[in-house]
Protein backbone atom coordinates (compact mmCIF):
# COMPACT_ATOMS: atom_id res chain seq x y z
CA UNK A 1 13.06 8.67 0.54
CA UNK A 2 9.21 9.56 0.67
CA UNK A 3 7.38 5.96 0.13
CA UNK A 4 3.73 5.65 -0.29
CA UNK A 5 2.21 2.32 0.20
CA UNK A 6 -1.54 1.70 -1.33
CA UNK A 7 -3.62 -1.58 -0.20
CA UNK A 8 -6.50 -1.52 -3.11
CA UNK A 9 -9.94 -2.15 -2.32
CA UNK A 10 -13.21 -0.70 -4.03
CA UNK A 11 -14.49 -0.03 0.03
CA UNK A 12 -11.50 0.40 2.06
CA UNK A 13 -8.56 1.08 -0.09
CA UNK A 14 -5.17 1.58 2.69
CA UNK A 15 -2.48 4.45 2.42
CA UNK A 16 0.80 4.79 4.07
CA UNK A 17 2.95 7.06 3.96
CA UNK A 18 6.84 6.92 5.24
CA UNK A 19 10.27 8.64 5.30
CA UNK A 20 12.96 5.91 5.02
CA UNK A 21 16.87 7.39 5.96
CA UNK A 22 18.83 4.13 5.84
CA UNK A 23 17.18 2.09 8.16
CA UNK A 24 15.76 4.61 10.03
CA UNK A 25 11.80 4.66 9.28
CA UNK A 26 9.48 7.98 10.10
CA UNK A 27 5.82 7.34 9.62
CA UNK A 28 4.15 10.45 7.96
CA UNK A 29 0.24 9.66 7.58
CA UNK A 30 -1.87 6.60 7.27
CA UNK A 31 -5.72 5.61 6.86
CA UNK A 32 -7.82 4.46 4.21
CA UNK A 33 -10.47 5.77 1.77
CA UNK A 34 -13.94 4.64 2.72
CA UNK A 35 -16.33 4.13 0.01
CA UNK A 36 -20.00 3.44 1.69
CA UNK A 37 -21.91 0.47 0.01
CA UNK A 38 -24.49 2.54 -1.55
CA UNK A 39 -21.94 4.77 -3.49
CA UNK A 40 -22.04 3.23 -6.84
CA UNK A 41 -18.17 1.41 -8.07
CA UNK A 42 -17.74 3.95 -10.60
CA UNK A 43 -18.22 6.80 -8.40
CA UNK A 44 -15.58 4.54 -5.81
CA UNK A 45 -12.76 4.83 -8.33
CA UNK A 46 -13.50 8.32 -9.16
CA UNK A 47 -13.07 8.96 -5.58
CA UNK A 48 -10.03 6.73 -4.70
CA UNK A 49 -8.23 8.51 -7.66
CA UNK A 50 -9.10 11.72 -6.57
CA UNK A 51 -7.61 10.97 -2.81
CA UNK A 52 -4.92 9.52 -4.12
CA UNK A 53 -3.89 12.31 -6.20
CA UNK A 54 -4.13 14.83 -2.76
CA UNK A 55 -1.86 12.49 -1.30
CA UNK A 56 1.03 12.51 -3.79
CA UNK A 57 0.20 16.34 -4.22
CA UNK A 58 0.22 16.46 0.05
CA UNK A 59 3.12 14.55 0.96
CA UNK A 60 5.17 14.09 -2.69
CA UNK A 61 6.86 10.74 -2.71
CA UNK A 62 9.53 9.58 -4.20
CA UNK A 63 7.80 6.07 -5.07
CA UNK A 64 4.49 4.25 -4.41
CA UNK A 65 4.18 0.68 -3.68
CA UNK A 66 0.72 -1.11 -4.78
CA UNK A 67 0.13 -5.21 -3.41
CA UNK A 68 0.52 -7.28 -6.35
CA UNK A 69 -2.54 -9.31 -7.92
CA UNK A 70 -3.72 -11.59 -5.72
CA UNK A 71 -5.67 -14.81 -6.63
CA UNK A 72 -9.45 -14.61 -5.70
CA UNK A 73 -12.01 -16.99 -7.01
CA UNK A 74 -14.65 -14.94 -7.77
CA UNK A 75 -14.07 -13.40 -11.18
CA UNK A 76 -16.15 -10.30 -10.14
CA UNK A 77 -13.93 -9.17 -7.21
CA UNK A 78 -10.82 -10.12 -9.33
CA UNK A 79 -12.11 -7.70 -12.09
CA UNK A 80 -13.39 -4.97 -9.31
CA UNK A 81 -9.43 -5.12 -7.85
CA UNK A 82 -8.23 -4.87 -11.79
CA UNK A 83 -9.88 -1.69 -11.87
CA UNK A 84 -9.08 -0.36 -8.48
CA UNK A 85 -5.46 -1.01 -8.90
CA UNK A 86 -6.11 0.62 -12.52
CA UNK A 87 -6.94 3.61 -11.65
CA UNK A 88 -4.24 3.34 -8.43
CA UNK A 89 -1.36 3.12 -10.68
CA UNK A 90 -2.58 5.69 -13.31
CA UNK A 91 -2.87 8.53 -10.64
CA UNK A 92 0.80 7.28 -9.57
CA UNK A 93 1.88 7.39 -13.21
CA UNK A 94 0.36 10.59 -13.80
CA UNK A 95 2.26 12.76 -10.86
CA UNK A 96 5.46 10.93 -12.46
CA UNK A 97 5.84 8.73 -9.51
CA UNK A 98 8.18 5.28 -9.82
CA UNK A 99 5.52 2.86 -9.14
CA UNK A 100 6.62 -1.06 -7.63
CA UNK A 101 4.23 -3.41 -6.88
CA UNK A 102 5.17 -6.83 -4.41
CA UNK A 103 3.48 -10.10 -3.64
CA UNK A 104 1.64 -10.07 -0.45
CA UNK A 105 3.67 -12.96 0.68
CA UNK A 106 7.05 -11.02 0.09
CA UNK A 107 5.42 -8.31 2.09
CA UNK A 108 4.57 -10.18 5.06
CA UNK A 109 7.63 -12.12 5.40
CA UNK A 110 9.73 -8.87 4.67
CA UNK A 111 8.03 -7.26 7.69
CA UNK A 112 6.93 -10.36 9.75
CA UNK A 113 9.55 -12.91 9.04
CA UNK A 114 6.72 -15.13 7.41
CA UNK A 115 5.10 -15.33 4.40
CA UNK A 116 1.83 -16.39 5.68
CA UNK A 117 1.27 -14.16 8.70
CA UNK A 118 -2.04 -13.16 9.35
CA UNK A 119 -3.65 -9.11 9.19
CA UNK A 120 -3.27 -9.11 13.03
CA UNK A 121 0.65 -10.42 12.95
CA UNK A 122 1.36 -7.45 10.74
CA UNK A 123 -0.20 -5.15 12.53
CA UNK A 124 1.46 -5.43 15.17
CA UNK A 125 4.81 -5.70 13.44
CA UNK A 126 4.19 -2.32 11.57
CA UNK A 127 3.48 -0.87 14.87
CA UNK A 128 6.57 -1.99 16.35
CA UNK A 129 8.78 -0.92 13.14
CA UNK A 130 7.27 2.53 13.38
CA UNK A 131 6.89 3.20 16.83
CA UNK A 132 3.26 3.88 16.65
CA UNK A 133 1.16 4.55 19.73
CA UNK A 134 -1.44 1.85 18.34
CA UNK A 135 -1.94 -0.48 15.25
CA UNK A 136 -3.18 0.89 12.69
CA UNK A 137 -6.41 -0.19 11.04
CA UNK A 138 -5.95 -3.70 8.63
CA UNK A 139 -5.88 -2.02 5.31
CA UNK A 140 -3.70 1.20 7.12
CA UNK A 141 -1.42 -1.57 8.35
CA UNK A 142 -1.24 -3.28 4.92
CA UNK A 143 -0.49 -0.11 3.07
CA UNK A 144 2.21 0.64 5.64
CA UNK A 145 3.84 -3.07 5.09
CA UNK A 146 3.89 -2.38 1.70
CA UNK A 147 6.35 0.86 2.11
CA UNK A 148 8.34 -0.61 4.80
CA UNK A 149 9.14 -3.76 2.10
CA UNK A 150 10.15 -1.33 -0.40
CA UNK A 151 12.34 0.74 1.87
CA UNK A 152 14.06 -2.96 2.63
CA UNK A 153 14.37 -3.64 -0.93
CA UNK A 154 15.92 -0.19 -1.50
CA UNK A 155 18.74 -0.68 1.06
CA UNK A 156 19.32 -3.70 0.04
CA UNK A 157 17.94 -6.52 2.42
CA UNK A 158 17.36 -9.49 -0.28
CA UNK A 159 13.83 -9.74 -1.34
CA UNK A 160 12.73 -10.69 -4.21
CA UNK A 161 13.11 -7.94 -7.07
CA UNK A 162 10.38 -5.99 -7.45
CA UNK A 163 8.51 -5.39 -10.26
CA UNK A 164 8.04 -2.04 -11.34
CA UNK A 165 4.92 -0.77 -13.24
């Protein structure tokens, strides 16, 4: 199974793509798509869904996994991640792909062994998992998290249910 993993961010929004065979996990591609500061939000999300639609088209997954909402105080980033994610899972829903979203927690204790593990602690976990020759970049490494937790969850390690979108 081809699993695509998405971090969303307006700036920095992390891909990951991976072939899971039972438990044996092939990373594919990873990154993220950088939108500069002076490129106006709308023109972000234009851009993000265009990427993200070359990706599916590029590498055609079976499923994509987006990081559930997360609770920010600042009502502007919360609404800035709404649309992000938006336009994330319409691209996804578009190319017909099953689309699963998971709490961060669930991610980091499904690939660190604790819910609360910081960006660096995952890293290096991912790294390990995959056999990469370095650790991918924080939202990279996030996206990637995200895939191996569903590829868990598809085999049947017990994690919370996800909830598809």
């Amino acid at each position: 199974m081809v699993i695509l993993g998405i971090d969303p961010s307006l700036r920095s929004t992390g891909f990951g793509v991976i072939e899971a065979n039972g438990s044996q996990l092939t990373p594919i591609c990873h990154g993220h798509i950088k939108n500069p500061s002076k490129v106006l939000p709308s023109r972000c999300l234009v851009r993000i869904g265009d990427a993200l639609a070359e990706l599916i088209h590029e590498y055609n997954p079976e499923a994509m996994v987006v990081e559930g909402l997360i609770y920010v105080q600042n009502t502007k980033i919360a609404s800035t991640l709404g649309q992000v994610r938006g336009v994330i899972i319409a691209a996804a829903a578009r190319s017909g792909l099953e689309i699963y979203e998971y709490a961060p927690r669930k991610v980091k204790q499904a690939v660190t062994g604790l819910g609360g593990a910081g960006k660096t602690q995952v890293g290096h976990m991912v790294k390990a998992l995959l056999g990469l020759k370095e650790v991918p970049q924080p939202d990279a490494a996030d996206a990637l998290a995200l895939a191996i937790c569903h590829s868990q969850c598809c085999r049947g390690v017990p994690i919370n249910p996800p909830k598809q979108i």
